[in-house]
C-alpha atoms as a PDB file:
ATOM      1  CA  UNK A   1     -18.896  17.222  17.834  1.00  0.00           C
ATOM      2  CA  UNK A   2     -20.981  16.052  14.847  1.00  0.00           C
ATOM      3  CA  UNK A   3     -20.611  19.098  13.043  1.00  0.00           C
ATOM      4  CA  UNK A   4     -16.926  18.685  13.173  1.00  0.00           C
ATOM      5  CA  UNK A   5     -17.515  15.109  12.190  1.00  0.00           C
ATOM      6  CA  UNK A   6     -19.554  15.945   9.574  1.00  0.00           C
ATOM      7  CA  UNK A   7     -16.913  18.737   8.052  1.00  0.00           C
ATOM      8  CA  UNK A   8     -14.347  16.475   7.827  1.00  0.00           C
ATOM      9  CA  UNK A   9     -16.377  14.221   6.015  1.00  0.00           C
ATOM     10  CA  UNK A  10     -16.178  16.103   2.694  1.00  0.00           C
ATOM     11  CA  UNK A  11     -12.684  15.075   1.901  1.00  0.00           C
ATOM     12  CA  UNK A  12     -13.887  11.264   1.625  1.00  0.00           C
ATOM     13  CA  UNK A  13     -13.798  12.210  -2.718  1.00  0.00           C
ATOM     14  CA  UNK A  14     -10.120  12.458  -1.847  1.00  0.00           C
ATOM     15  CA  UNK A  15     -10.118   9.130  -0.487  1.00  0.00           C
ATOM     16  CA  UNK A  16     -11.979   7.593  -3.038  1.00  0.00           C
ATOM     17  CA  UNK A  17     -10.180   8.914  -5.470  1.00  0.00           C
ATOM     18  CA  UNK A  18      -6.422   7.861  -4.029  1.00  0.00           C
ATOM     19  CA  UNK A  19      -8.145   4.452  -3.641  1.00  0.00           C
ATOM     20  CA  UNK A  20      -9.080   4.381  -7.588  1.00  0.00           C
ATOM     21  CA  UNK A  21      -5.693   5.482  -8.170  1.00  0.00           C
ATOM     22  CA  UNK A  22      -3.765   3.158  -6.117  1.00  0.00           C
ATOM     23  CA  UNK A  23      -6.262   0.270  -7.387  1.00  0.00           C
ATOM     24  CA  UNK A  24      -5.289   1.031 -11.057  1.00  0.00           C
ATOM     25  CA  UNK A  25      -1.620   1.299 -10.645  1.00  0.00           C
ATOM     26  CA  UNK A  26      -1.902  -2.351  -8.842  1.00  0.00           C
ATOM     27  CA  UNK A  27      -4.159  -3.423 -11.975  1.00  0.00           C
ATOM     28  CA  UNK A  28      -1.850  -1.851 -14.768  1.00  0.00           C
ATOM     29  CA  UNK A  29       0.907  -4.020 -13.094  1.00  0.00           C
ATOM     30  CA  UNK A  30      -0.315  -7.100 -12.399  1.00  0.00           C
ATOM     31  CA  UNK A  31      -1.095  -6.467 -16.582  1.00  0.00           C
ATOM     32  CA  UNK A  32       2.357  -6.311 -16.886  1.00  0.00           C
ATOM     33  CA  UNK A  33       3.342  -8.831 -15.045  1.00  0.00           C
ATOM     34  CA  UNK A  34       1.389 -11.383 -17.100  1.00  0.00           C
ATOM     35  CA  UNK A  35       2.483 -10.158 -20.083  1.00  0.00           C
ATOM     36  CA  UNK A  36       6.197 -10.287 -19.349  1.00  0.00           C
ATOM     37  CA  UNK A  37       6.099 -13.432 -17.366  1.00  0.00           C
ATOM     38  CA  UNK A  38       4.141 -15.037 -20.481  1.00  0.00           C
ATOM     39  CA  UNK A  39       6.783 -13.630 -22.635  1.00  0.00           C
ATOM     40  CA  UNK A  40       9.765 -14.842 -20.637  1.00  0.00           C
ATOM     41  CA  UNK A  41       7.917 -18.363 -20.820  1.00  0.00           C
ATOM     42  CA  UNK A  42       6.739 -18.422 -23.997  1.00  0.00           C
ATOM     43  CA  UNK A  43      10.301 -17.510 -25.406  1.00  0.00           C
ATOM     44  CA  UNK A  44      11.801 -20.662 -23.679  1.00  0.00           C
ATOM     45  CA  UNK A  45       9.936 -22.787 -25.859  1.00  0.00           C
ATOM     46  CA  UNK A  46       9.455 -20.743 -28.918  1.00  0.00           C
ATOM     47  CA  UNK A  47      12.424 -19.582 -31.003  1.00  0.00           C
ATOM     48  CA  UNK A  48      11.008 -16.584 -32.210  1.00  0.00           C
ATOM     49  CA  UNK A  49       9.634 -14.874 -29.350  1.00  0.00           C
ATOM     50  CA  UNK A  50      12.736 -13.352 -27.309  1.00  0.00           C
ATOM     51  CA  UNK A  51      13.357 -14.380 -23.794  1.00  0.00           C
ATOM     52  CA  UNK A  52      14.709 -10.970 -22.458  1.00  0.00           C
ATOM     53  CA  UNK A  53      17.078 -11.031 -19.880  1.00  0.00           C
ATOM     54  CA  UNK A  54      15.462  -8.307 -17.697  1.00  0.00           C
ATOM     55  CA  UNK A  55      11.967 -10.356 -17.652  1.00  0.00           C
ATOM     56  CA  UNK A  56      12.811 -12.103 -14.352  1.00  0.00           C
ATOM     57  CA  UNK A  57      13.595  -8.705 -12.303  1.00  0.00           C
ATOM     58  CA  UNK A  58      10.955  -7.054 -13.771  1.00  0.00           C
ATOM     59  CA  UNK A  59       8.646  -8.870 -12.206  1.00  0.00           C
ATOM     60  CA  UNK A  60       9.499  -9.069  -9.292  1.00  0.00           C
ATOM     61  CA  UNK A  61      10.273  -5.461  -9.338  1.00  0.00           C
ATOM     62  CA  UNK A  62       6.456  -5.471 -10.193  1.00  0.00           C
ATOM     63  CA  UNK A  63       5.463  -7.794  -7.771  1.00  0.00           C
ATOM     64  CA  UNK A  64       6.866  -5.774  -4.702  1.00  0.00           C
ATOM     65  CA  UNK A  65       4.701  -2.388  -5.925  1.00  0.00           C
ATOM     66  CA  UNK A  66       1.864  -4.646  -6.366  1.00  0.00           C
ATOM     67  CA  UNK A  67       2.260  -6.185  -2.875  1.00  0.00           C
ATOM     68  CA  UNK A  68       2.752  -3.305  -1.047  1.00  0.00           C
ATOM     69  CA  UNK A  69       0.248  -1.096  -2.433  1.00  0.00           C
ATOM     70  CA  UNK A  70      -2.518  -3.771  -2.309  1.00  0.00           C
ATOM     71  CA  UNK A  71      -1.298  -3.955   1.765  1.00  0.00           C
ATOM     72  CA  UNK A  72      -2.913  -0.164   1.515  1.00  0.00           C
ATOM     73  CA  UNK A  73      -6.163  -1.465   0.231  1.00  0.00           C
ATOM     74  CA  UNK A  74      -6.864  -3.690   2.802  1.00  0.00           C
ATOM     75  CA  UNK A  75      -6.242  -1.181   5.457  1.00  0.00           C
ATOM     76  CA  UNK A  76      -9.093   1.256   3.608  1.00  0.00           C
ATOM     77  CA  UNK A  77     -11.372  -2.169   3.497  1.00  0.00           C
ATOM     78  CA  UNK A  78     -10.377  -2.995   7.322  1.00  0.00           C
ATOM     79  CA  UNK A  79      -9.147  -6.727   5.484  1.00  0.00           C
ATOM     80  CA  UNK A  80      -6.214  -7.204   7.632  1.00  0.00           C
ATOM     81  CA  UNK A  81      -5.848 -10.176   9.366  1.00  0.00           C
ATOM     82  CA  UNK A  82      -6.169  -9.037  12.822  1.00  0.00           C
ATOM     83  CA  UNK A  83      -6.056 -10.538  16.415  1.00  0.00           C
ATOM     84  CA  UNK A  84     -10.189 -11.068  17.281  1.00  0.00           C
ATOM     85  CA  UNK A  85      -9.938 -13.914  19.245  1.00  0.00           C
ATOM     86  CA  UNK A  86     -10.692 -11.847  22.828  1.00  0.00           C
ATOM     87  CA  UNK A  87     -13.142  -9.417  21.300  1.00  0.00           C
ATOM     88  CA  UNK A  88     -16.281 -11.310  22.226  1.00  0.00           C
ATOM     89  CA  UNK A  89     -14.790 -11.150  25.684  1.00  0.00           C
ATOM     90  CA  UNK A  90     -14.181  -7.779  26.120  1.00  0.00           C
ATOM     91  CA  UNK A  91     -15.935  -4.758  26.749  1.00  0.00           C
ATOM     92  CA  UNK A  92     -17.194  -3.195  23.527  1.00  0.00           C
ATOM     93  CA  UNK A  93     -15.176   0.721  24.544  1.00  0.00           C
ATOM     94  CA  UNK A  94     -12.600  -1.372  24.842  1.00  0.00           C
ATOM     95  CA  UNK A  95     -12.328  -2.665  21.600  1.00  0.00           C
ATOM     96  CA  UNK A  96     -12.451   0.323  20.322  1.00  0.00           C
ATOM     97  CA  UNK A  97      -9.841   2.090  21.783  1.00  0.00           C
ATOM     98  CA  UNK A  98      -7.687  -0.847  20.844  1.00  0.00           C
ATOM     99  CA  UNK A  99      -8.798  -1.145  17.204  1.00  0.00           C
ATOM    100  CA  UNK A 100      -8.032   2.921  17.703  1.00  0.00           C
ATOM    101  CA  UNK A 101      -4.737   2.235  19.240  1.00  0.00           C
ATOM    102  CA  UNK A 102      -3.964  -0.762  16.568  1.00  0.00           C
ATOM    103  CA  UNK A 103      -4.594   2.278  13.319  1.00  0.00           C
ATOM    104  CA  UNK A 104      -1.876   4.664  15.642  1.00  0.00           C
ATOM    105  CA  UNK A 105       0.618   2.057  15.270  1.00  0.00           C
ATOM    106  CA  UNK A 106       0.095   0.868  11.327  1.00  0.00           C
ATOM    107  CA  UNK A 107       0.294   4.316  11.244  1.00  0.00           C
ATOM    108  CA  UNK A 108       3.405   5.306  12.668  1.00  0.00           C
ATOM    109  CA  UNK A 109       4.556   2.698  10.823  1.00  0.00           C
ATOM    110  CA  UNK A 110       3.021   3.982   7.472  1.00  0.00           C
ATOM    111  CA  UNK A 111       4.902   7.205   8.803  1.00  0.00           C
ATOM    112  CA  UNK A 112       8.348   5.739   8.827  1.00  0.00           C
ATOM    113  CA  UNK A 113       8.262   3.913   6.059  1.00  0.00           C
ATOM    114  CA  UNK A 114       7.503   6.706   4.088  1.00  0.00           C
ATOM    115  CA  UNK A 115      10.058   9.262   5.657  1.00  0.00           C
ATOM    116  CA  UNK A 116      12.898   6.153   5.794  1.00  0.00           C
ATOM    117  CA  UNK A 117      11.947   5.295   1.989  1.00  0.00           C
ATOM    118  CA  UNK A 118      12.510   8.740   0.958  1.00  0.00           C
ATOM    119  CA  UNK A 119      16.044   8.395   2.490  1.00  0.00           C
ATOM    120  CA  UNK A 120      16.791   5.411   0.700  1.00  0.00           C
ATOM    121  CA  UNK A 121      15.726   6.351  -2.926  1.00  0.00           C
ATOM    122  CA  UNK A 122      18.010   9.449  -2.509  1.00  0.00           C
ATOM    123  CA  UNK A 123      21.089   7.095  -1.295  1.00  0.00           C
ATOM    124  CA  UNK A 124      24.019   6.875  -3.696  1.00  0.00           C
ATOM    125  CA  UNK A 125      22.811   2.874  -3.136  1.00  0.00           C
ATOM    126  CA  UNK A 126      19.499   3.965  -4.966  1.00  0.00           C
ATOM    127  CA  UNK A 127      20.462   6.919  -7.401  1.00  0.00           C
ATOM    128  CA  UNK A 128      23.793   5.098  -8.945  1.00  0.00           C
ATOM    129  CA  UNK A 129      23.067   1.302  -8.160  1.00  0.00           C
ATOM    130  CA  UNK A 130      21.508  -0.603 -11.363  1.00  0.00           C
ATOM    131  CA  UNK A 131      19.525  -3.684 -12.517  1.00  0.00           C
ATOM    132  CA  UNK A 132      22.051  -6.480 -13.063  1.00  0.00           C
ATOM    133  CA  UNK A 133      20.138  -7.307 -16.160  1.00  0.00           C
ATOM    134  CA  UNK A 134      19.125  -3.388 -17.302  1.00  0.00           C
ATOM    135  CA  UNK A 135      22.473  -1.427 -16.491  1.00  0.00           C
ATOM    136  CA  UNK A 136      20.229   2.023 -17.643  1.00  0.00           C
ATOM    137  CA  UNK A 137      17.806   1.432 -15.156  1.00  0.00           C
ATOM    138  CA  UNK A 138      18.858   2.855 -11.686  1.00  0.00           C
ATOM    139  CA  UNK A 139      17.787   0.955  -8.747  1.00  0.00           C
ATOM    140  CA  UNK A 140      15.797   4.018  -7.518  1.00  0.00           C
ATOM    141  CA  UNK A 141      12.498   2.103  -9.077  1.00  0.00           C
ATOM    142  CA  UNK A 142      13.400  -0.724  -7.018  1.00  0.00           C
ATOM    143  CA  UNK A 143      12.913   1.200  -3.711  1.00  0.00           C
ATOM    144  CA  UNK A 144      10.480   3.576  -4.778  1.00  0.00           C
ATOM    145  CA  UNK A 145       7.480   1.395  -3.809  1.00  0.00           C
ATOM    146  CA  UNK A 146       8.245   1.930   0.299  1.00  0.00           C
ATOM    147  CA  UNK A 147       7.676   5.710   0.747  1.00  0.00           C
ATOM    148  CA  UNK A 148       4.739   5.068  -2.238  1.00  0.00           C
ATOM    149  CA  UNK A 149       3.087   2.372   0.047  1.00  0.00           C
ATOM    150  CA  UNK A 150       4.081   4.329   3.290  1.00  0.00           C
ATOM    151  CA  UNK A 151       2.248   7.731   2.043  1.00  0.00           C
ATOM    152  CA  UNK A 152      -0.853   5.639   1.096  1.00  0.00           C
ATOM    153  CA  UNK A 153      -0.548   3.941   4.515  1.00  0.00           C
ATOM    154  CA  UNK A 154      -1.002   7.249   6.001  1.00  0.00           C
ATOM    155  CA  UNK A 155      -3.369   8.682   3.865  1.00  0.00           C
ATOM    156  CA  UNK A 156      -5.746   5.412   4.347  1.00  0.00           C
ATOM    157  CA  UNK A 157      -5.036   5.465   7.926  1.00  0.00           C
ATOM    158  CA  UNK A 158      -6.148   8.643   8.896  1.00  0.00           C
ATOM    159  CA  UNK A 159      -9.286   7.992   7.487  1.00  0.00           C
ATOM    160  CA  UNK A 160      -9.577   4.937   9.772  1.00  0.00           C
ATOM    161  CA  UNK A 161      -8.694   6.846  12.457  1.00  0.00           C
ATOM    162  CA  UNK A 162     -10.914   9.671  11.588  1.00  0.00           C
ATOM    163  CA  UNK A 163     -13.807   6.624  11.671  1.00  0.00           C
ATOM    164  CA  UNK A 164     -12.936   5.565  14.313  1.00  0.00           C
ATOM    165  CA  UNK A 165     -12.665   8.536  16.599  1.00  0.00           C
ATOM    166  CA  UNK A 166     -16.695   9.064  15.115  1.00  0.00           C
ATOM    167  CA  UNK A 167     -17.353   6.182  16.043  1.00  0.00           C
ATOM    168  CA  UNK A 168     -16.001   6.582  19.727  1.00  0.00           C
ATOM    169  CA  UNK A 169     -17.200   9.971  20.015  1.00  0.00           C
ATOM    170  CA  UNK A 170     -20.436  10.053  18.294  1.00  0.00           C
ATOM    171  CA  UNK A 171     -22.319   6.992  18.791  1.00  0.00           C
ATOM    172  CA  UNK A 172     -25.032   6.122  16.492  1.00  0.00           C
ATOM    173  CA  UNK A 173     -28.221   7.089  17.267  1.00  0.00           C
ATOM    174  CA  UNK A 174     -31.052   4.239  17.530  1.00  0.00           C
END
């Protein structure tokens, strides 16, 4: 069983890697969102820096990807909030199967999210709908961060699962 354990353990760089990745995306737009929301701001007050229009749906726009993709994060770190009030009363196998049986479920829902948010960004709704305040931009962007954050939800969630299947199966040795 360790063996197989231990074989699987080789993709981890992949991991890592869609963890940088996801990481910088959330960086580049929180960037973004300072910068615009500074600019919107800053042009109330300052006649020669523009106020655009677009500022105020941009970030939220921004805010969504950067919500939902640092929800992925925290299931990689295990930084949930989670229920724990009952684990010092129950068995420790117990636990475990339902911290197992707790991954299933984020999951499955990782798992619809990310086959329902593929649906939506190819509705007419997504494809042909537009900002209010950017009539070229389609309102595909504005959906696009639900199958993003559900693929990374089941990428990251695997991985928990994989971990905690080792640690279920192969117990460490004192």
């Amino acid at each position: 069983m360790r063996g197989f354990f231990n074989a699987v353990k080789k993709i981890k760089p992949l991991y890592d890697i869609t963890d940088k990745l996801v990481m910088l995306i959330c960086k580049l737009l929180l960037i973004a969102d300072i910068a615009i929301t500074s600019m919107s701001v800053a042009g109330r007050y300052i006649e020669w820096i523009p106020d655009p229009a677009w500022s105020e749906q941009m970030v939220l726009t921004f805010m969504v990807y950067m919500a939902v993709l640092s929800a992925t994060l925290a299931i990689r770190k295990r930084a949930h909030i989670r229920m724990t009030a009952f684990d010092t009363y129950l068995p420790v196998w117990l636990v475990k199967w339902l911290d197992l049986l707790a991954d299933v479920a984020v999951l499955a829902l990782g798992a619809v999210m990310l086959v329902y948010g593929i649906k939506v960004c190819q509705s007419p709704l997504a494809r042909f709908g537009r900002y209010e305040s950017i009539p070229t931009l389609s309102r595909f962007w504005m959906y696009l961060p639900i199958p993003i954050a559900g693929g990374s939800m089941v990428i990251f969630e695997l991985e928990q699962i994989f971990l905690r299947l080792e640690d279920i199966f192969v117990p460490e040795e004192r």
